[in-house]
Protein backbone atom coordinates (compact mmCIF):
# COMPACT_ATOMS: atom_id res chain seq x y z
CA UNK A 1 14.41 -15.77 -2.21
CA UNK A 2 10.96 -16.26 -3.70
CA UNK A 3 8.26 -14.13 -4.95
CA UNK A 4 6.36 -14.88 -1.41
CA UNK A 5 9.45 -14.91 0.88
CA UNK A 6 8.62 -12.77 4.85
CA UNK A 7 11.43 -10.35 4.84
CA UNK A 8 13.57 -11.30 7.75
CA UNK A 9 12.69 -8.62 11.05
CA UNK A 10 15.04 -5.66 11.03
CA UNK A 11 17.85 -6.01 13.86
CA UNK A 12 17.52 -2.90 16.20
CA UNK A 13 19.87 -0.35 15.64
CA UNK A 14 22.89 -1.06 17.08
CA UNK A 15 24.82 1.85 20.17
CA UNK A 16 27.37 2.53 17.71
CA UNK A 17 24.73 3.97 14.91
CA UNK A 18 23.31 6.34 16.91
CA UNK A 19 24.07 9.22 14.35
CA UNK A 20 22.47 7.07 11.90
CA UNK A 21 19.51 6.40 14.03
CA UNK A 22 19.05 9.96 14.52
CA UNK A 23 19.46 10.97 10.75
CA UNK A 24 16.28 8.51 10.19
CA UNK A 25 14.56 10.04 13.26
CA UNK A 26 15.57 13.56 11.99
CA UNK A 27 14.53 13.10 8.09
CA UNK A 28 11.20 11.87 9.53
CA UNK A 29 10.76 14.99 11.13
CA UNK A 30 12.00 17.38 8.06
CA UNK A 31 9.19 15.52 5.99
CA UNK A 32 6.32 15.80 8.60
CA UNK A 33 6.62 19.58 9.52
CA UNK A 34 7.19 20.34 5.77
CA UNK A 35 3.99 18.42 4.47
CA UNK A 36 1.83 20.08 7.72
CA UNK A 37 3.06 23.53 6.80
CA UNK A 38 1.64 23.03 3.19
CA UNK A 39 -1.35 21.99 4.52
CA UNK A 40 -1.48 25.35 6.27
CA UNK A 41 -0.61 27.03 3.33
CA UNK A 42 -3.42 25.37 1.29
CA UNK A 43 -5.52 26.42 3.08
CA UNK A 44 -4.13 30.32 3.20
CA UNK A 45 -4.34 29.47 -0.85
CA UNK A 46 -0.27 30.17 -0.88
CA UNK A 47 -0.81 26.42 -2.50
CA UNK A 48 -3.16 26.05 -5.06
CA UNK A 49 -4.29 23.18 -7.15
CA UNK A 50 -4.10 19.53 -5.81
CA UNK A 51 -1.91 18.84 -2.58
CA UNK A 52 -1.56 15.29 -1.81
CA UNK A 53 0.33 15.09 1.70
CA UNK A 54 3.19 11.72 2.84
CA UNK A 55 2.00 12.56 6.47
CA UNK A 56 2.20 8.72 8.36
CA UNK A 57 4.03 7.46 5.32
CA UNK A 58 7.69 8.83 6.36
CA UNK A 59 9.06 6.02 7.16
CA UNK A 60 9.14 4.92 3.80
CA UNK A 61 10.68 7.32 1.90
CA UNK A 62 13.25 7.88 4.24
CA UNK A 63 14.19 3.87 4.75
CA UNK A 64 14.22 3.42 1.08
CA UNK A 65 16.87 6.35 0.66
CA UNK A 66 18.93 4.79 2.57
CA UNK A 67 19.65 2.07 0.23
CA UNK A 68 20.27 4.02 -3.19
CA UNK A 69 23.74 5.72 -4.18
CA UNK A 70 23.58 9.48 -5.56
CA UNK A 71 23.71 7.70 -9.04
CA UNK A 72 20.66 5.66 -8.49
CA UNK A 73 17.42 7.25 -9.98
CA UNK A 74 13.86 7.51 -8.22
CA UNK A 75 10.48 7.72 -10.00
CA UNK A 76 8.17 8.39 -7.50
CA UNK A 77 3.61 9.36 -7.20
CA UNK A 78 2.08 12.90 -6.79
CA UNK A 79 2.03 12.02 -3.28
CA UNK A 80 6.28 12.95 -3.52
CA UNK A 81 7.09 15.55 -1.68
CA UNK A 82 8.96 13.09 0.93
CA UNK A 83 10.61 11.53 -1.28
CA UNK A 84 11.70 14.76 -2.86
CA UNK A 85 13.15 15.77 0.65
CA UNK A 86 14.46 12.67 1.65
CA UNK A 87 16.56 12.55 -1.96
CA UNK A 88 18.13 15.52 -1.44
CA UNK A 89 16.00 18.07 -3.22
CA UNK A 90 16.39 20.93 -1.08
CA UNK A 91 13.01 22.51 1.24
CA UNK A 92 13.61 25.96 -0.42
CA UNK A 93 12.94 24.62 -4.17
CA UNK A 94 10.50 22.12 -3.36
CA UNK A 95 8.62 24.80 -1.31
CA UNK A 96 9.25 27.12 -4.28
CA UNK A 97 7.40 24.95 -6.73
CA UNK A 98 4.28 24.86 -4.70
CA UNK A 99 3.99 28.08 -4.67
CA UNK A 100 4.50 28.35 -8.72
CA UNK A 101 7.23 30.13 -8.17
CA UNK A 102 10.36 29.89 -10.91
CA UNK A 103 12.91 28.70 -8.12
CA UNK A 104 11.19 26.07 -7.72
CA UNK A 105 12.91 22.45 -8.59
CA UNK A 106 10.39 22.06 -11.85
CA UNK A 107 10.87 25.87 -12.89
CA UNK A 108 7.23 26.54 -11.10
CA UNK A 109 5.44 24.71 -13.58
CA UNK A 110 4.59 21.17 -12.05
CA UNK A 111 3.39 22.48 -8.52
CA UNK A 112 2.82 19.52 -6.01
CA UNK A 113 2.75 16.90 -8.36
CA UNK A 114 5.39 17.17 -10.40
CA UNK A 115 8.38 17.75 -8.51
CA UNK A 116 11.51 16.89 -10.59
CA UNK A 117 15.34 17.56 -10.09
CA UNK A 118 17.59 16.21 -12.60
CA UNK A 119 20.60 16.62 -10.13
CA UNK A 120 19.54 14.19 -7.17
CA UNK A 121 18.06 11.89 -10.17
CA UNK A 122 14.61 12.51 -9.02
CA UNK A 123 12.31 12.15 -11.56
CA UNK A 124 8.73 12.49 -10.91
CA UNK A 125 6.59 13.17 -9.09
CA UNK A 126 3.93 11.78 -11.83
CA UNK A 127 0.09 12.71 -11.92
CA UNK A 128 -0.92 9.99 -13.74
CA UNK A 129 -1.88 6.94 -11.41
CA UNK A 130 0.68 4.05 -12.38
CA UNK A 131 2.44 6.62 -15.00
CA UNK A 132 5.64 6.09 -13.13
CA UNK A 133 6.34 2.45 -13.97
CA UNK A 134 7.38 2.10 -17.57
CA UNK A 135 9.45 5.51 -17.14
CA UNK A 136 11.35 3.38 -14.47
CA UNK A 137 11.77 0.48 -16.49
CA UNK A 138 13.04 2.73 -19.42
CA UNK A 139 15.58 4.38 -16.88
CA UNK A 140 16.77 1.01 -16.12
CA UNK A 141 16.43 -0.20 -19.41
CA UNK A 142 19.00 2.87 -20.61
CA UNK A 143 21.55 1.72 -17.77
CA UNK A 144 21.57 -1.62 -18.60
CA UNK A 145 22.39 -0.93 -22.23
CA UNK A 146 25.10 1.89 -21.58
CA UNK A 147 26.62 -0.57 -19.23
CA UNK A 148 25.70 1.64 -16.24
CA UNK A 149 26.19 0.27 -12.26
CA UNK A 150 22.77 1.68 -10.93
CA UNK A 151 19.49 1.15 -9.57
CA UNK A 152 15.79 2.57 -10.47
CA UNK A 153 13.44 2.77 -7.57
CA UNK A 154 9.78 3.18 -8.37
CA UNK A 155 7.05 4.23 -5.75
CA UNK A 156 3.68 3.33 -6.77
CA UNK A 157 0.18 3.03 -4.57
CA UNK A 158 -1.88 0.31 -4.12
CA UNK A 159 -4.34 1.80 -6.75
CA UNK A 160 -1.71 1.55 -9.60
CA UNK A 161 -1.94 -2.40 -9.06
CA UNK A 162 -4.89 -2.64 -10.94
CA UNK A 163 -3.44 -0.23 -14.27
CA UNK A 164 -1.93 -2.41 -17.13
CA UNK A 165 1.30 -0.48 -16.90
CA UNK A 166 1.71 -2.03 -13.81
CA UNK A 167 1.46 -5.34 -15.29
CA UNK A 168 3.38 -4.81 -18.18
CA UNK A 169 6.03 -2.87 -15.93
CA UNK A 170 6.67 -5.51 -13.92
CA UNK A 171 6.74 -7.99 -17.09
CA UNK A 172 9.39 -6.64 -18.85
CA UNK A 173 11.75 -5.44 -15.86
CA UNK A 174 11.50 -9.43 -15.44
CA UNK A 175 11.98 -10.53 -18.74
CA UNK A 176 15.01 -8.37 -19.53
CA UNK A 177 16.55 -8.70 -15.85
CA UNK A 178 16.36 -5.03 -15.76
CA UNK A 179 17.89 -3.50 -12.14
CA UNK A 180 14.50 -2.20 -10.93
CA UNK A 181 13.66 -1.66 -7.67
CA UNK A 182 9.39 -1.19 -6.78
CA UNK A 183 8.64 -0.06 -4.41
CA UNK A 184 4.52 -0.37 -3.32
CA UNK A 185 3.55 2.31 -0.39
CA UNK A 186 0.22 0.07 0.63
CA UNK A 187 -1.62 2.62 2.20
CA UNK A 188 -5.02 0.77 1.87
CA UNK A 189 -6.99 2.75 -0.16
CA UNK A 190 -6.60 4.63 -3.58
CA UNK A 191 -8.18 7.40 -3.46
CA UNK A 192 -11.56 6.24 -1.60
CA UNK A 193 -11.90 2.51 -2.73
CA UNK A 194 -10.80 0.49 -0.56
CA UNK A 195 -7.44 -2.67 -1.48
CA UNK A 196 -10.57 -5.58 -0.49
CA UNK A 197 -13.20 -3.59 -2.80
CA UNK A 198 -10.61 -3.31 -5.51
CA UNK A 199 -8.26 -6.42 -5.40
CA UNK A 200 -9.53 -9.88 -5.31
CA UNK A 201 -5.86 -10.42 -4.07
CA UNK A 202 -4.88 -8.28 -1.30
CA UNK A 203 -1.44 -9.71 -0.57
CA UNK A 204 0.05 -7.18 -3.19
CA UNK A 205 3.24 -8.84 -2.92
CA UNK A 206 2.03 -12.10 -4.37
CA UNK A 207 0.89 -10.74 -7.33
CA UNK A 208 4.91 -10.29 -8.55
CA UNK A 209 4.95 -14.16 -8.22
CA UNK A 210 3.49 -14.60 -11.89
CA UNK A 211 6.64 -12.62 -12.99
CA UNK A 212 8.86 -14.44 -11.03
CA UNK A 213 10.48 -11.37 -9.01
CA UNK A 214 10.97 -11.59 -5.44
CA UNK A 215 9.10 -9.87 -3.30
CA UNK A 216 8.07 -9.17 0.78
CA UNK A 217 5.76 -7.43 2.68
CA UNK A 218 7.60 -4.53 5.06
CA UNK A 219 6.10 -3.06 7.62
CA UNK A 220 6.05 0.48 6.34
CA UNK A 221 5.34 1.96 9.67
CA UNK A 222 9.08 1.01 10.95
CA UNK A 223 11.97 2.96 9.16
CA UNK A 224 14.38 0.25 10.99
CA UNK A 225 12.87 -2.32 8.72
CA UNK A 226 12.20 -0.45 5.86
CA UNK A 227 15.60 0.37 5.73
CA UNK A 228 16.52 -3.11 5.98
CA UNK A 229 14.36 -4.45 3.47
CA UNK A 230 15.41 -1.87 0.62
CA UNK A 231 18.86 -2.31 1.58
CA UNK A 232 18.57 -6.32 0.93
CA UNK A 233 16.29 -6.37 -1.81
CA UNK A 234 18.12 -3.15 -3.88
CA UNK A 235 22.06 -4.97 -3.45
CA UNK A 236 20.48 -7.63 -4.89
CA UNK A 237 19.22 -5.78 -7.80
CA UNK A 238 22.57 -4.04 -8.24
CA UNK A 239 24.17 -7.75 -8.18
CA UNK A 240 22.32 -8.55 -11.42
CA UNK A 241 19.50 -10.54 -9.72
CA UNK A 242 16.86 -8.54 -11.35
CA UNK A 243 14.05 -6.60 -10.42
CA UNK A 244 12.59 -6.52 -6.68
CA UNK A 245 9.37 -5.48 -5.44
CA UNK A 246 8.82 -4.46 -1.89
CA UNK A 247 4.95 -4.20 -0.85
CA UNK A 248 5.60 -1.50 2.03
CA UNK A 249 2.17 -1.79 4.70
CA UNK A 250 1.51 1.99 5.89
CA UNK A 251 -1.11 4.46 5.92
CA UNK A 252 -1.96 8.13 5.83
CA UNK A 253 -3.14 9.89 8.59
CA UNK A 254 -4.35 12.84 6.36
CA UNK A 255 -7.09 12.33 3.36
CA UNK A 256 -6.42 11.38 -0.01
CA UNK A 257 -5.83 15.24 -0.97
CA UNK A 258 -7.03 18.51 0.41
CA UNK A 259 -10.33 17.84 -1.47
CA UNK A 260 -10.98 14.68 -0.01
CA UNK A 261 -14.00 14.95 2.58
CA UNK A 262 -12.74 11.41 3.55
CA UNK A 263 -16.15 9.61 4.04
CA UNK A 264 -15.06 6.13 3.39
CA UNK A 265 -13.24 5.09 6.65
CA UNK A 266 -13.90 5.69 10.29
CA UNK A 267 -12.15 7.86 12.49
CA UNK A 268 -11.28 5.31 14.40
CA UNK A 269 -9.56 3.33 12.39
CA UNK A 270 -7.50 6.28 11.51
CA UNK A 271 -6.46 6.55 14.95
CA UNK A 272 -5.73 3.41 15.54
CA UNK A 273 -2.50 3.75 12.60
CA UNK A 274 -1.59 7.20 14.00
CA UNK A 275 -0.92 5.16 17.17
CA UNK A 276 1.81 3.11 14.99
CA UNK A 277 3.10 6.59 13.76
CA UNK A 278 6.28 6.42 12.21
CA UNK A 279 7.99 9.01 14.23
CA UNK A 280 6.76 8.37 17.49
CA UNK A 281 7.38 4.83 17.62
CA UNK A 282 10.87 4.91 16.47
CA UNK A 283 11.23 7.97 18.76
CA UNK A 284 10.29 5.57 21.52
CA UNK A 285 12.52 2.89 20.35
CA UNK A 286 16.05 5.34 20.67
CA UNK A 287 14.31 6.95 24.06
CA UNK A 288 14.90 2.77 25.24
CA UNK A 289 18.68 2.13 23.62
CA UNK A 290 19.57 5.87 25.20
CA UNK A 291 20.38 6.93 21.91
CA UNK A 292 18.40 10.18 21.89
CA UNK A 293 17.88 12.68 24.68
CA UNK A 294 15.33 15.20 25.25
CA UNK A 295 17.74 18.03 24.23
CA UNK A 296 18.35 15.92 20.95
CA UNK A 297 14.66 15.97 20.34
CA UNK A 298 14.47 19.46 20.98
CA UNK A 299 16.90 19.59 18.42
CA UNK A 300 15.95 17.70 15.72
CA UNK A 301 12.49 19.51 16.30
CA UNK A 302 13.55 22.96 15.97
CA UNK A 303 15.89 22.14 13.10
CA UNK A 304 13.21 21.26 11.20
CA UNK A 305 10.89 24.17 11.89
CA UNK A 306 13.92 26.48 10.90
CA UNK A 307 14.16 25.05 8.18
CA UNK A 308 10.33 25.30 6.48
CA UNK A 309 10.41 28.63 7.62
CA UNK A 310 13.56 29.26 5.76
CA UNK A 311 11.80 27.49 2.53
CA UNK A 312 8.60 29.45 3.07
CA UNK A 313 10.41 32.61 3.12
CA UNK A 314 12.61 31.79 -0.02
CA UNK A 315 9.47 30.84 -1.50
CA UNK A 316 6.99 33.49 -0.79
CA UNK A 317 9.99 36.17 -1.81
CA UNK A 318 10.91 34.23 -5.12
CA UNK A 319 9.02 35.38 -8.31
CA UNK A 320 7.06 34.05 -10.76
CA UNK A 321 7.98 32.67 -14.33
CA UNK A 322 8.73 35.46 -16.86
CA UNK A 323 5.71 35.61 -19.10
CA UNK A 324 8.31 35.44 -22.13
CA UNK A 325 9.41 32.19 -21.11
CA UNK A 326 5.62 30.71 -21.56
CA UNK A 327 6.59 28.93 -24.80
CA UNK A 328 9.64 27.04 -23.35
CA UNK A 329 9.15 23.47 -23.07
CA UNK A 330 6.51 23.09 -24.81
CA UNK A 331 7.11 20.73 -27.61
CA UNK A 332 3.65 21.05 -30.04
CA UNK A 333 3.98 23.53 -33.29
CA UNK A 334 1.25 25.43 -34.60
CA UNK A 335 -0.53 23.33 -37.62
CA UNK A 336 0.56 24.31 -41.30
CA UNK A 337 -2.17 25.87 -42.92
């Protein structure tokens, strides 16, 4: 493999993976109803602060998750709650933290950006813009001293290309073979600016060529070959072949946060990706192979509305942190005198 290698086309799921095919379809689903309640729930201010929303991106949480054992960590972007769900980290405590409540996964103190559960080894959910990177390469860096058989998967946005930590991220994973997996979610833009108005370089992928780590482009729109991707490119991390960076090509259909009045692309162009959506395509794709019905659809559909409810509920009845337990966590001392 080199650093500019296509990754070789997913093969269609096969007859006999039909409950694997609908596990993708169905994760898909969780994450897209979850992210457009919270939009709702912005907007009824049950969410307050920033809310960045995964909505068009599914397919690339949920492929990647596919590829990582319950041992494996993931750092992952404010834009997380996806990758939250598709990890493990339960609706109800996810749902919980954006509404500040102290069932939620980070206590009710990092709201939408900075989900964390130390039990599915999800950690972060990081504000800062590239912030995730040398965390993952010091979770890595840990394993590979204590001996440890695992993988580190970092998501990072286009717009964290062009931070140093990215650079310097990507430098050392190489130069210490460190088992990290990067993941880029391309969605074209960070924030407003556009990848051409930014990046002299668009082919993101290329740019791990001057660190000698393999990399591909993925379509991140297909969870068939997102899956397949992370799957090849993360066993060969865990064989010792060192880090792997997978630039993942999607795009969200909602803007940049709920504050975003989303003036720097057309409507049309937006429609034009939500006719690749994630869900409907692959939804197509198992209506063809007769691997899902319209009575599994119903299914998977009302499943997944059941489900936010349930969270909403658990999170609009849970209560808010103790006032005594302010001080907790907080590792600054009041100056001698």
């Amino acid at each position: 493999m080199t650093a500019t290698a296509a990754m070789p086309t997913a093969p269609p799921t096969a007859a006999g993976d039909g409950a694997h095919a609908l596990a993708l379809l169905r994760d898909m689903v969780r994450i897209r109803r979850l992210e457009e309640r919270c939009a709702d729930l912005y907007q009824a201010e049950k969410i307050r602060g920033f809310l960045h929303l995964y909505i068009g991106e599914e397919a690339v949480a949920v492929g990647v998750m596919q590829a990582l054992a319950a041992d494996d960590a993931v750092v992952a972007t404010y834009r997380e709650h996806g990758h939250a769900l598709a990890r493990g980290v339960s609706a109800r405590r996810i749902m919980a933290e954006m509404f500040g409540r102290s069932t939620g996964c980070s206590g009710g103190r990092g709201g939408s950006m900075h989900l964390f559960d130390a039990a599915t080894r999800f950690y972060g959910g990081n504000a800062i813009v590239g912030g995730g990177l040398p965390l993952a390469v010091g979770l890595a860096l840990a394993d590979r001293m204590q001996g440890r058989d695992r993988v580190t998967a970092c998501f990072f946005g286009d717009g964290a290309v062009a931070e140093g930590e990215f650079h310097e991220a990507l430098n050392l994973a190489a130069v210490w073979r460190l088992p990290v997996l990067f993941c880029c979610e391309n969605n074209l833009y960070a924030m407003g600016t556009a990848l051409d108005r930014a990046q002299a370089e668009t082919n993101l992928a290329l740019k791990a060529a001057s660190y000698r780590i393999p990399a591909w482009t993925v379509d991140g729109m297909d969870v068939e070959a997102t899956e397949h991707a992370a799957r090849t490119a993360s066993e060969a991390v865990r064989a010792g072949e060192g880090p792997h960076l997978l630039e993942f090509r999607t795009y969200r259909f909602r803007a940049h946060s709920m504050f975003d009045p989303e003036l720097y692309r057309s409507r049309e162009e937006v429609e034009e990706w939500k006719a690749r959506c994630p869900i409907a395509t692959f939804e197509g794709r198992l209506r063809q192979r007769g691997l899902l019905t319209d009575e599994q659809a119903q299914e998977i559909e009302r499943a997944a509305s059941a489900e936010v409810d349930d969270a909403v509920a658990f999170a609009d009845g849970a209560p808010l942190e103790d006032v005594a337990t302010l001080t907790r966590h907080v590792y600054s001392e009041a100056a001698s005198p």
